[in-house]
PDB file of N, CA and C in Angstrom:
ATOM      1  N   UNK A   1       1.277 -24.164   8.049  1.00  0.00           N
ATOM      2  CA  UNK A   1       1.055 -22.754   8.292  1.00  0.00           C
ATOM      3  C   UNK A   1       0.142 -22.228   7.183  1.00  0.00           C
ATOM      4  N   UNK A   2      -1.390 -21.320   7.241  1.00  0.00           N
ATOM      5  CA  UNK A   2      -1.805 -21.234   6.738  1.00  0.00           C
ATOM      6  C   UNK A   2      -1.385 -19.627   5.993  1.00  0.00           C
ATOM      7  N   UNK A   3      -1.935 -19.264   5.046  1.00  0.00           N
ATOM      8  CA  UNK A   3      -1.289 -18.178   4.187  1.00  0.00           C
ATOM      9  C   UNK A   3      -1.564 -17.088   5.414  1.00  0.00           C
ATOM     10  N   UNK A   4      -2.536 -16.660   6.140  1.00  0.00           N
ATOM     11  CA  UNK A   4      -2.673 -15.414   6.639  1.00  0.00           C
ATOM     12  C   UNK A   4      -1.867 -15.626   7.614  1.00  0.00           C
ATOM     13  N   UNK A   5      -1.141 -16.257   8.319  1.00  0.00           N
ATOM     14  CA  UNK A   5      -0.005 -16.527   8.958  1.00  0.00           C
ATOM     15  C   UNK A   5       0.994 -16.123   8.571  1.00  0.00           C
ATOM     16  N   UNK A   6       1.330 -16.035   7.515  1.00  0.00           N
ATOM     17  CA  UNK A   6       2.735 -15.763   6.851  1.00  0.00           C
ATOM     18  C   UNK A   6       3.042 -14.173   6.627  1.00  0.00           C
ATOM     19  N   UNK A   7       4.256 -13.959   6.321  1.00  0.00           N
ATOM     20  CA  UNK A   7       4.738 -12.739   6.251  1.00  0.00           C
ATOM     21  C   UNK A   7       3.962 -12.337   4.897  1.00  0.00           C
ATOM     22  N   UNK A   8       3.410 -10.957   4.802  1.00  0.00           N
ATOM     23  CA  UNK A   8       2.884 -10.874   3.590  1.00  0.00           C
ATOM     24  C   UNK A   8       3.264 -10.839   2.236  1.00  0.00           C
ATOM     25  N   UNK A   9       4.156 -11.054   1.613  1.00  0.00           N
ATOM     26  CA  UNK A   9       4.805 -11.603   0.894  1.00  0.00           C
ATOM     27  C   UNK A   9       4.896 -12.511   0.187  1.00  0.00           C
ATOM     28  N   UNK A  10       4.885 -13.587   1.429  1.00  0.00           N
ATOM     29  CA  UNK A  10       4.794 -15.184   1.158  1.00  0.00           C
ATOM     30  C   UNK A  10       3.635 -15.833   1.291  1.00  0.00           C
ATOM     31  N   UNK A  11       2.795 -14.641   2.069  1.00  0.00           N
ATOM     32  CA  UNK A  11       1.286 -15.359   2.014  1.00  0.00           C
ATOM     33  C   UNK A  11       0.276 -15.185   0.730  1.00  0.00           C
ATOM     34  N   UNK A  12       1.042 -14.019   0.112  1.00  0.00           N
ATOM     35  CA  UNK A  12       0.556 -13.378  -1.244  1.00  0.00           C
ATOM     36  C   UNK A  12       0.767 -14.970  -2.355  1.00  0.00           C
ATOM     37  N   UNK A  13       2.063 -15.311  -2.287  1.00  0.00           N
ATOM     38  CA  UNK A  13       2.609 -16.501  -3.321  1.00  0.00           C
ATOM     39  C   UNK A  13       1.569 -17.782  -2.807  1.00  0.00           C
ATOM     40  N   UNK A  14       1.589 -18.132  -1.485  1.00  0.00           N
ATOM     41  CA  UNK A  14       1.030 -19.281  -1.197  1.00  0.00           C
ATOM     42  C   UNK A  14      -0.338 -18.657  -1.551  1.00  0.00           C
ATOM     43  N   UNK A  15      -1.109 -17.712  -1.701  1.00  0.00           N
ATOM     44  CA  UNK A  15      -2.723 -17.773  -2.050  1.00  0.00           C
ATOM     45  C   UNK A  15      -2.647 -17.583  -3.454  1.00  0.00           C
ATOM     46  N   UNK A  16      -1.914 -17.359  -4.143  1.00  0.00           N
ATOM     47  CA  UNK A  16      -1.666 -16.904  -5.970  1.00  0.00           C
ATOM     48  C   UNK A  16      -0.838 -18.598  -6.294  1.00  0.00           C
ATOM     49  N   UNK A  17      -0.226 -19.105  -5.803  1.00  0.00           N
ATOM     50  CA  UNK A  17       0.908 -20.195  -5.910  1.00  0.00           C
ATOM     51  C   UNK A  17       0.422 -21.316  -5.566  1.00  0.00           C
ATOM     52  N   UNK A  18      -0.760 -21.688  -4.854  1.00  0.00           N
ATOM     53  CA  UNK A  18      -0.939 -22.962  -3.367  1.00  0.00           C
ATOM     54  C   UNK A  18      -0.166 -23.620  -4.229  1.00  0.00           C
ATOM     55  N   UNK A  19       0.319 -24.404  -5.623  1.00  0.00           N
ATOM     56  CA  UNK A  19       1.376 -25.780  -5.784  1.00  0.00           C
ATOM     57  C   UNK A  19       2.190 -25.269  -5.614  1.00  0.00           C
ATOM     58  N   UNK A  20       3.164 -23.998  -5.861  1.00  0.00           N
ATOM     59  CA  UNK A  20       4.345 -23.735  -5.129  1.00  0.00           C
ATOM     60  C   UNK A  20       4.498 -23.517  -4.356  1.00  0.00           C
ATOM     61  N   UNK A  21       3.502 -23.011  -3.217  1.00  0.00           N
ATOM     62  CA  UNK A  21       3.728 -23.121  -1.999  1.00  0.00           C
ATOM     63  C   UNK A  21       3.775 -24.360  -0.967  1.00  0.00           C
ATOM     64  N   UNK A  22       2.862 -25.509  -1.625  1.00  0.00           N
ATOM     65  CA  UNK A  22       2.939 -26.953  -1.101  1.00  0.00           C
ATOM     66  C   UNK A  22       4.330 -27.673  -1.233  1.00  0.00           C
ATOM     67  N   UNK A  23       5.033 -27.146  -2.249  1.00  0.00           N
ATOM     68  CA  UNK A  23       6.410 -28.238  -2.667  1.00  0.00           C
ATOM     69  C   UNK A  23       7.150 -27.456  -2.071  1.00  0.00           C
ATOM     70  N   UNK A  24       7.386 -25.528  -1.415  1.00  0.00           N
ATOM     71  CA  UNK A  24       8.096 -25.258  -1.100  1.00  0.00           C
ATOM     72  C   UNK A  24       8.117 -25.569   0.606  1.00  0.00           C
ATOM     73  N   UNK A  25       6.756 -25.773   0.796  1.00  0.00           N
ATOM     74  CA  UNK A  25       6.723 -26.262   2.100  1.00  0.00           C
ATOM     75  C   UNK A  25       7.181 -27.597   2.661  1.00  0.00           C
ATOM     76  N   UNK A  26       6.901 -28.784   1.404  1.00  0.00           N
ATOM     77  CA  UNK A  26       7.634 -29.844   1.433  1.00  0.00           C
ATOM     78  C   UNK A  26       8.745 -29.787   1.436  1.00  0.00           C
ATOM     79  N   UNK A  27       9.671 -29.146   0.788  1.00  0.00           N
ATOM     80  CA  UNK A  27      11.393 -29.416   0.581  1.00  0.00           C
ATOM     81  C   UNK A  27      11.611 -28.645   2.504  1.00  0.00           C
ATOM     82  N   UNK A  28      10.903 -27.596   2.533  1.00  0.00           N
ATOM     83  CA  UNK A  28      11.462 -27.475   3.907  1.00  0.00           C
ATOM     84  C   UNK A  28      11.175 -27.936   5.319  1.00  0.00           C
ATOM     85  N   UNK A  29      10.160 -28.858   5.043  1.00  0.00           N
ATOM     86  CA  UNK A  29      10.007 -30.244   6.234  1.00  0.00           C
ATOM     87  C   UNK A  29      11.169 -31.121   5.769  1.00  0.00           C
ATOM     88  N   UNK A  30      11.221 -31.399   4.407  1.00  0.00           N
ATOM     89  CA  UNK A  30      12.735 -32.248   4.088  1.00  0.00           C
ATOM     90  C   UNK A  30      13.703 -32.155   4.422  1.00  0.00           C
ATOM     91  N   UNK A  31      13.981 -30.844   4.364  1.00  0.00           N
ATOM     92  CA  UNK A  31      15.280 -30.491   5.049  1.00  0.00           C
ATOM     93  C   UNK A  31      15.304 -30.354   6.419  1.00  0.00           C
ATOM     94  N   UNK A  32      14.407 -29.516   7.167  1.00  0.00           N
ATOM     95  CA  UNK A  32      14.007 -29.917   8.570  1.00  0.00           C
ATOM     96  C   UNK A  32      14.761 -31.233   9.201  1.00  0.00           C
ATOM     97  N   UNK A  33      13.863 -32.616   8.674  1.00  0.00           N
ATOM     98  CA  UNK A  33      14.149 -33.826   8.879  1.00  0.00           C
ATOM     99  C   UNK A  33      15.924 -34.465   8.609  1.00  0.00           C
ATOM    100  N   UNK A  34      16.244 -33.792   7.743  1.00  0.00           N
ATOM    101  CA  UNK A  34      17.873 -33.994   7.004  1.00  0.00           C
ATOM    102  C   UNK A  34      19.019 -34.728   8.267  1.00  0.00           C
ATOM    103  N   UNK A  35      18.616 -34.451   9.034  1.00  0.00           N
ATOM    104  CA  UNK A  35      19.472 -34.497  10.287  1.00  0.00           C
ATOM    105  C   UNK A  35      19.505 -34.658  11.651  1.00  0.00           C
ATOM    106  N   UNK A  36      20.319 -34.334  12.233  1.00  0.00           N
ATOM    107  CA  UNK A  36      20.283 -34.637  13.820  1.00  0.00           C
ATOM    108  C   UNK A  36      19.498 -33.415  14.677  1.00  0.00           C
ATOM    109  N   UNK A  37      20.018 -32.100  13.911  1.00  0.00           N
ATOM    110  CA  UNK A  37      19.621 -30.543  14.624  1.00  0.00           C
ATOM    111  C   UNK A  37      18.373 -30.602  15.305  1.00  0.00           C
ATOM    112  N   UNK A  38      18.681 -30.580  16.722  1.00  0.00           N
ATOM    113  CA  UNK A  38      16.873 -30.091  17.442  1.00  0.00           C
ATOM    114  C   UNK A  38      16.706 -29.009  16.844  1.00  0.00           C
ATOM    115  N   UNK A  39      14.898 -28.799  16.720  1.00  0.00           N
ATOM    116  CA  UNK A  39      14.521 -27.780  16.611  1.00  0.00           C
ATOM    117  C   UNK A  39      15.022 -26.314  16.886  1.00  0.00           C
ATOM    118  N   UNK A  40      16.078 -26.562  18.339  1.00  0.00           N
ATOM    119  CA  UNK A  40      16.053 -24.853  18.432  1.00  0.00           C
ATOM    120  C   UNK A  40      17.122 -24.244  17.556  1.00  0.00           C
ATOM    121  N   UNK A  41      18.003 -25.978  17.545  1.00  0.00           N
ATOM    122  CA  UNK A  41      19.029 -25.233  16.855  1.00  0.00           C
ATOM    123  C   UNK A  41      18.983 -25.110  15.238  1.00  0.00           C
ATOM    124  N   UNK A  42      17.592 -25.596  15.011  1.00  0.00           N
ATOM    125  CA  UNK A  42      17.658 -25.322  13.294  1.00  0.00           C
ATOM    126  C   UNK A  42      16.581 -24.283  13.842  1.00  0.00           C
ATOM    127  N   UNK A  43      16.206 -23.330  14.198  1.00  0.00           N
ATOM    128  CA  UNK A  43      15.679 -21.925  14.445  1.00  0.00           C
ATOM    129  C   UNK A  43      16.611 -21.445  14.433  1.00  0.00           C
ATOM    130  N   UNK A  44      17.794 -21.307  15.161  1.00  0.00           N
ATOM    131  CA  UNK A  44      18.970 -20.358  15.237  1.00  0.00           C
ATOM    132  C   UNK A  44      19.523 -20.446  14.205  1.00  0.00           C
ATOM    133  N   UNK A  45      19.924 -21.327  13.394  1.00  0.00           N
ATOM    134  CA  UNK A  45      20.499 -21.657  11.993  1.00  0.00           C
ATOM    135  C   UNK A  45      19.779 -20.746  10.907  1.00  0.00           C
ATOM    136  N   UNK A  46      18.191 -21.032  10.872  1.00  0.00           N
ATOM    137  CA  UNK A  46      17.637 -20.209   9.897  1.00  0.00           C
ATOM    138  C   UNK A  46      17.611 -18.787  10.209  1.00  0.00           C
ATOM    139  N   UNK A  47      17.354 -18.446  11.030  1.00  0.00           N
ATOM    140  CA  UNK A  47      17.990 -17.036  11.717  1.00  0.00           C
ATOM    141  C   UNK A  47      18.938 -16.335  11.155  1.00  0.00           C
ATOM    142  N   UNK A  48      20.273 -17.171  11.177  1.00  0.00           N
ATOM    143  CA  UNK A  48      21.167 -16.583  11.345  1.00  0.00           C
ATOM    144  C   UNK A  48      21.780 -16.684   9.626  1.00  0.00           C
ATOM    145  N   UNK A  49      21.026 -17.681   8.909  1.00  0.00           N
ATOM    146  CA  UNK A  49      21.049 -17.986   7.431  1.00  0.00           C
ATOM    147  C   UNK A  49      20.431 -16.093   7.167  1.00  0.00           C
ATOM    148  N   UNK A  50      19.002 -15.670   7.859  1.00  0.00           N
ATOM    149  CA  UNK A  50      18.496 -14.834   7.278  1.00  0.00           C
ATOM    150  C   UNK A  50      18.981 -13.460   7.659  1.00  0.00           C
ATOM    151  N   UNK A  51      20.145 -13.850   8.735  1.00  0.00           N
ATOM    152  CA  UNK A  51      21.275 -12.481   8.479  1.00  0.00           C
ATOM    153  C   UNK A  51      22.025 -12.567   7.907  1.00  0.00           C
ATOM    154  N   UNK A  52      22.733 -13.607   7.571  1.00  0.00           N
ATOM    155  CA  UNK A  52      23.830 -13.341   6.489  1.00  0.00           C
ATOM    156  C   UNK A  52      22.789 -12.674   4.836  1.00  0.00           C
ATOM    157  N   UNK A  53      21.803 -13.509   4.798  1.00  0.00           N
ATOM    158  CA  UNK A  53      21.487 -13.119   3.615  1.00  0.00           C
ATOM    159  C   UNK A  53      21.075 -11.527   3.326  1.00  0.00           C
ATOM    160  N   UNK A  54      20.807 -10.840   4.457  1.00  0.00           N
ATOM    161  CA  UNK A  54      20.505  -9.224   4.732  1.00  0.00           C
ATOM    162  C   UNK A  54      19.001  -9.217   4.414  1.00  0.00           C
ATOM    163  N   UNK A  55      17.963 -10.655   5.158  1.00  0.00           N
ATOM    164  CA  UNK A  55      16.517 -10.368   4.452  1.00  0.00           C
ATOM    165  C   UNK A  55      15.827  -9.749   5.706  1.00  0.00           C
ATOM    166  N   UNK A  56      15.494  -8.420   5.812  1.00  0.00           N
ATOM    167  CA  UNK A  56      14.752  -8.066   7.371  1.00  0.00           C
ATOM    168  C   UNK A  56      13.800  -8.894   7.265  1.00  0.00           C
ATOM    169  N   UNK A  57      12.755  -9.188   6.235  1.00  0.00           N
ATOM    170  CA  UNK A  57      11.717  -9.915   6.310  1.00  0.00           C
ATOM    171  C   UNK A  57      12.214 -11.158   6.766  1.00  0.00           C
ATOM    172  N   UNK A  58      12.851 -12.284   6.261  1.00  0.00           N
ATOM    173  CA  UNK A  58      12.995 -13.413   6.891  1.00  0.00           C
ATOM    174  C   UNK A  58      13.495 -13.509   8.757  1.00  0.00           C
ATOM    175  N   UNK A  59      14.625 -12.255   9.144  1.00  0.00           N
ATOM    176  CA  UNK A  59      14.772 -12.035  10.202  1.00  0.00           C
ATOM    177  C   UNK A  59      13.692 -11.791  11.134  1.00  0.00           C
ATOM    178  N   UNK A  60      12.435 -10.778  10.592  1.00  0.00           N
ATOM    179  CA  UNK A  60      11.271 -11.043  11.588  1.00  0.00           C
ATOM    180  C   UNK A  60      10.598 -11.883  11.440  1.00  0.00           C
ATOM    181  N   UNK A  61       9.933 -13.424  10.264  1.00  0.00           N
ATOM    182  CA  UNK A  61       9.735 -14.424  10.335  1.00  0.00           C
ATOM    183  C   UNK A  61      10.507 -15.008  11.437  1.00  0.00           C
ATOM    184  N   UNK A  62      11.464 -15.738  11.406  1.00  0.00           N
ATOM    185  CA  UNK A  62      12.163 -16.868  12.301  1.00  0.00           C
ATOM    186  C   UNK A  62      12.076 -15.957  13.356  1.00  0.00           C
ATOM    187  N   UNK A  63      12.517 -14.794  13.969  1.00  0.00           N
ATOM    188  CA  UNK A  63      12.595 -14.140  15.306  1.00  0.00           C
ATOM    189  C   UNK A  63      10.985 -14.282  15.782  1.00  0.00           C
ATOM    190  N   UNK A  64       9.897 -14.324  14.954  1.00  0.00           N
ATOM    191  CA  UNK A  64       8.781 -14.713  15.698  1.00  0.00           C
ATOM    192  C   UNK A  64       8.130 -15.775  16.320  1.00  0.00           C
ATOM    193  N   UNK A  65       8.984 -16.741  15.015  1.00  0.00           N
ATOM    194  CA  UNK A  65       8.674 -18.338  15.057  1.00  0.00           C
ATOM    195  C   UNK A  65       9.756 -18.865  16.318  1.00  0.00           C
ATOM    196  N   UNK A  66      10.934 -18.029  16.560  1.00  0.00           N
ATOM    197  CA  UNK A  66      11.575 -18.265  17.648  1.00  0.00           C
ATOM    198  C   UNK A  66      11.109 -18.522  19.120  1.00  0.00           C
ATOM    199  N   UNK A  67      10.445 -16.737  18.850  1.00  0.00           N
ATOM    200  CA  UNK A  67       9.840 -16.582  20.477  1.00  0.00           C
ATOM    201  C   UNK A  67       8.873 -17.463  20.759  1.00  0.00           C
ATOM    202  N   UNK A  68       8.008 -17.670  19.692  1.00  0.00           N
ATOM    203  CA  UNK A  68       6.758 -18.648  20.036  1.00  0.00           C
ATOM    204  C   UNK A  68       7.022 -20.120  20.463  1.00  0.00           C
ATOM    205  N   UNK A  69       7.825 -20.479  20.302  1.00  0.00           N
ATOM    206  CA  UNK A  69       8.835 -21.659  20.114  1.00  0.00           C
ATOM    207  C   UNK A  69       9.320 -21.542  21.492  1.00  0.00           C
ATOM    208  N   UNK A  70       9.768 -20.739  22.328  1.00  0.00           N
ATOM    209  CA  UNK A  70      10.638 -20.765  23.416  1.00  0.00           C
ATOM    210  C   UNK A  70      11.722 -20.079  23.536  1.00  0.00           C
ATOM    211  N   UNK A  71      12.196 -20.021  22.233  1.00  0.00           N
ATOM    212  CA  UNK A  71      13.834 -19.403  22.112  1.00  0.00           C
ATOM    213  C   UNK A  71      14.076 -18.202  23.143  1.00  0.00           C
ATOM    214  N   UNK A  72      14.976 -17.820  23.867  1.00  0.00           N
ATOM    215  CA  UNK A  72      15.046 -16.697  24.882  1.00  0.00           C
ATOM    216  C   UNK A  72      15.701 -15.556  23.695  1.00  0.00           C
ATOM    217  N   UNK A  73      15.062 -14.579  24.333  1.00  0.00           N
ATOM    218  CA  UNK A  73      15.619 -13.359  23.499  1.00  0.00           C
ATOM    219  C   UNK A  73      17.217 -12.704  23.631  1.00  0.00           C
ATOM    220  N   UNK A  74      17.614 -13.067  24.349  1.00  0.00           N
ATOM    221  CA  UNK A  74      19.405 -13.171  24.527  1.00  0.00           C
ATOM    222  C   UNK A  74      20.178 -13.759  23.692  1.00  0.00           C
ATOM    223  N   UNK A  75      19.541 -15.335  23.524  1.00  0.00           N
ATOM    224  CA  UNK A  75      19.920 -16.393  22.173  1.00  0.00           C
ATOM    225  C   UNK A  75      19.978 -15.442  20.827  1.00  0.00           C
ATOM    226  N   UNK A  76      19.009 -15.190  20.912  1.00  0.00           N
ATOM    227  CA  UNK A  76      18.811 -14.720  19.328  1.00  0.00           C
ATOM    228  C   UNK A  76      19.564 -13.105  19.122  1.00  0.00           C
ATOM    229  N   UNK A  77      19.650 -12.553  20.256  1.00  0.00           N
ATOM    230  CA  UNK A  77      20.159 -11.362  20.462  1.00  0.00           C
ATOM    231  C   UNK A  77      21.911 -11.718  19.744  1.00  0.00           C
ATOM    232  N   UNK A  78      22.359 -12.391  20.229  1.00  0.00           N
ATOM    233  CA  UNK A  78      23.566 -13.281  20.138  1.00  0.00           C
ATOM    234  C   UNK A  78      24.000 -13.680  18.645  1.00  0.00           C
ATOM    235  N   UNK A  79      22.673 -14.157  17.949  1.00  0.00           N
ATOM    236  CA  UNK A  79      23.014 -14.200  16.866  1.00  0.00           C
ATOM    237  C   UNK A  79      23.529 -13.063  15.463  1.00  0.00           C
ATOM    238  N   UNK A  80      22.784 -11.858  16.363  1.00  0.00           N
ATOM    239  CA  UNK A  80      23.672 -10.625  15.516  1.00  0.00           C
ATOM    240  C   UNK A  80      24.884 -10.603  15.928  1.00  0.00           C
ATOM    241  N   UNK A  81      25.228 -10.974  17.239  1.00  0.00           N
ATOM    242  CA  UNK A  81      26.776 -10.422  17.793  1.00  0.00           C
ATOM    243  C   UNK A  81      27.634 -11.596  17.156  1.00  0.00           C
ATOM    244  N   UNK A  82      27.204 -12.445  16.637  1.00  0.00           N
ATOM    245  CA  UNK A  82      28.586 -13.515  16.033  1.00  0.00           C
ATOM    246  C   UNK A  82      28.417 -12.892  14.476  1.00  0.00           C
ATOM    247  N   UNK A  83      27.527 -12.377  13.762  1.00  0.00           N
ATOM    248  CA  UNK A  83      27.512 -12.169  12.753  1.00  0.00           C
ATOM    249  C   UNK A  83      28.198 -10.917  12.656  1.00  0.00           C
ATOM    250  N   UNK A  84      28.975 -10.112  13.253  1.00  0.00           N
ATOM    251  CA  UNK A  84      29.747  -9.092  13.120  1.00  0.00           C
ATOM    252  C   UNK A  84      31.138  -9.567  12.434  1.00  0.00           C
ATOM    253  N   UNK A  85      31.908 -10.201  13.073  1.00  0.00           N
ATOM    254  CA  UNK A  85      33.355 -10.746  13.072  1.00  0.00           C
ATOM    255  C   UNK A  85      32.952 -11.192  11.369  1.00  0.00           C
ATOM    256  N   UNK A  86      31.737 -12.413  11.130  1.00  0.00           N
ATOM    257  CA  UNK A  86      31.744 -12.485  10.033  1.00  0.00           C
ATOM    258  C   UNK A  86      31.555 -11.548   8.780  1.00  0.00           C
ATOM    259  N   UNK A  87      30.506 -11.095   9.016  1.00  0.00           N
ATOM    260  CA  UNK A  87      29.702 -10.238   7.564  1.00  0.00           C
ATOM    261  C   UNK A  87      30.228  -9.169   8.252  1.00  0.00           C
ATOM    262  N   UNK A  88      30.394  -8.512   9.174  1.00  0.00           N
ATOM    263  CA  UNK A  88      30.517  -7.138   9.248  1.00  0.00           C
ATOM    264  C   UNK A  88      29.702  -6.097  10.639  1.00  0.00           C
ATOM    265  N   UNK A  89      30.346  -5.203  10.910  1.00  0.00           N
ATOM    266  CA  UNK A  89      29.757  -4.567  12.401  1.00  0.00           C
ATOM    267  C   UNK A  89      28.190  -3.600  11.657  1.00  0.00           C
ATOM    268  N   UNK A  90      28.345  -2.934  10.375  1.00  0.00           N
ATOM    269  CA  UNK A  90      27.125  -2.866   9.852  1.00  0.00           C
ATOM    270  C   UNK A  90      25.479  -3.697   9.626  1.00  0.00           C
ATOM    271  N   UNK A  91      26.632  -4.740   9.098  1.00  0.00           N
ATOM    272  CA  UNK A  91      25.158  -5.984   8.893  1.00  0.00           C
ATOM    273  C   UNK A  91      24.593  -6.578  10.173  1.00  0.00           C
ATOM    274  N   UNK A  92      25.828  -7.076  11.154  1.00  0.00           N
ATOM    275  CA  UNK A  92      25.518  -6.946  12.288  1.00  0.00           C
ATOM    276  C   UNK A  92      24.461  -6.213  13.075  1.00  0.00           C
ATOM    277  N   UNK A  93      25.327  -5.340  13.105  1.00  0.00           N
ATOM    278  CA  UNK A  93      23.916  -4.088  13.530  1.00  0.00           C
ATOM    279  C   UNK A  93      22.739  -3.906  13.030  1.00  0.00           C
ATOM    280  N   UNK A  94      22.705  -3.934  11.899  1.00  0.00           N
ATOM    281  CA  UNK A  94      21.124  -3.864  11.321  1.00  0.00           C
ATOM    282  C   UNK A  94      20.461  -5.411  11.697  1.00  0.00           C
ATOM    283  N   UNK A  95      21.031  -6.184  11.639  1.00  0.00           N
ATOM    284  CA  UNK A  95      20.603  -7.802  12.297  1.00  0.00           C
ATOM    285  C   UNK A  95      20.082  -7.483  13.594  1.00  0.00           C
ATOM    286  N   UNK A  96      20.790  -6.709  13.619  1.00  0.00           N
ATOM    287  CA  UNK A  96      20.474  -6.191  15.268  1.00  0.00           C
ATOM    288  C   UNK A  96      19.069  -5.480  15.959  1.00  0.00           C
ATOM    289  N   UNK A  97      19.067  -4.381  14.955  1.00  0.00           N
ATOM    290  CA  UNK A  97      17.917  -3.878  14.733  1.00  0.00           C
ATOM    291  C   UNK A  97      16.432  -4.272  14.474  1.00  0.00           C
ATOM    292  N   UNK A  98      17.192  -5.453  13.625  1.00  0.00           N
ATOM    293  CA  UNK A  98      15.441  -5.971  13.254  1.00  0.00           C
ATOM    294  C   UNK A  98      15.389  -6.729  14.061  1.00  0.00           C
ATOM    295  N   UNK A  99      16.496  -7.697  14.681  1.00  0.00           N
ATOM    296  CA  UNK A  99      15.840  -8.745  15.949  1.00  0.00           C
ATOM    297  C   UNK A  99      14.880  -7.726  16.974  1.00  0.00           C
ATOM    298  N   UNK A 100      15.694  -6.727  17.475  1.00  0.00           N
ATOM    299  CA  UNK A 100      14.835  -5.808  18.500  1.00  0.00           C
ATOM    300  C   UNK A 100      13.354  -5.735  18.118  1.00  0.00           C
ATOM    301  N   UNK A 101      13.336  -5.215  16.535  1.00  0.00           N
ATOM    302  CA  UNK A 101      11.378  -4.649  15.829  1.00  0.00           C
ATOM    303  C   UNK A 101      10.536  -6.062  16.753  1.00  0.00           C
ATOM    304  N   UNK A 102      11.489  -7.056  16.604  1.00  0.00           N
ATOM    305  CA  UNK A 102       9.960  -7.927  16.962  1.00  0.00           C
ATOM    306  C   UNK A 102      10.391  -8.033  18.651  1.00  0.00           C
ATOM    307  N   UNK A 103      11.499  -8.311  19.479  1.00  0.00           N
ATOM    308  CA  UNK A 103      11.520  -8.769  20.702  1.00  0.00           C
ATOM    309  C   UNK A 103      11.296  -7.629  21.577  1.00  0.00           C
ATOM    310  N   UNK A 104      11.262  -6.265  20.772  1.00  0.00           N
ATOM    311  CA  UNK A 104      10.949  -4.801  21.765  1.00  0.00           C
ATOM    312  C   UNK A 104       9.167  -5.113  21.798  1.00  0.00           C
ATOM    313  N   UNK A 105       8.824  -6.059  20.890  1.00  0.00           N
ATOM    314  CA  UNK A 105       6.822  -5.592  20.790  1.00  0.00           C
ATOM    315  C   UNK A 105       6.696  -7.044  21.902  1.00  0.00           C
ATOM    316  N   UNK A 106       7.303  -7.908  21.991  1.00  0.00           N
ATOM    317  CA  UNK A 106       6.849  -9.129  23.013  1.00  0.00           C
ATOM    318  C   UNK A 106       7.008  -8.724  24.294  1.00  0.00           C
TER     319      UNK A 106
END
């Protein structure tokens, strides 16, 4: 993924960073590979990693890389509704919210 691709943020580090952005890109093909998980379900995983963590930015990363990918917008819709019981009907909801910012513009 080239920097103007990226959330601006991270495209800022990878054009100020390119060696930290190469090794951070490596460890996460590494981990990628770690295992059995198809693709969709290590999309839903990182997803749902980037609601617990409360990052809107990472939530509209993966929710984009989702749709482009295939993921149905129900799936991912889903992933705020299990994150209630856990983290909370707040965090939830705002999980909620930002999945919509990107699947209300597709």
């Amino acid at each position: 993924m080239s920097p103007q691709d990226l959330p601006s943020g991270a495209g800022k580090v990878a054009t100020q960073y390119p060696e930290v952005w190469e090794a951070f890109s490596r460890l996460g093909k590494a981990c990628s590979e770690s295992g059995p998980l198809d693709a969709r379900t290590r999309r839903l995983v990182k997803l749902a990693l980037s609601v617990g963590a409360g990052s809107e930015g990472a939530v509209h990363s993966h929710m984009r890389r989702a749709l482009r990918e295939g993921v149905e917008p129900e799936a991912l819709k889903q992933v705020a509704m299990l994150a209630i019981p856990t983290i909370g009907l707040p965090a939830g909801v705002a999980a909620l919210t930002w999945i919509e910012d990107i699947t209300d513009k597709e």
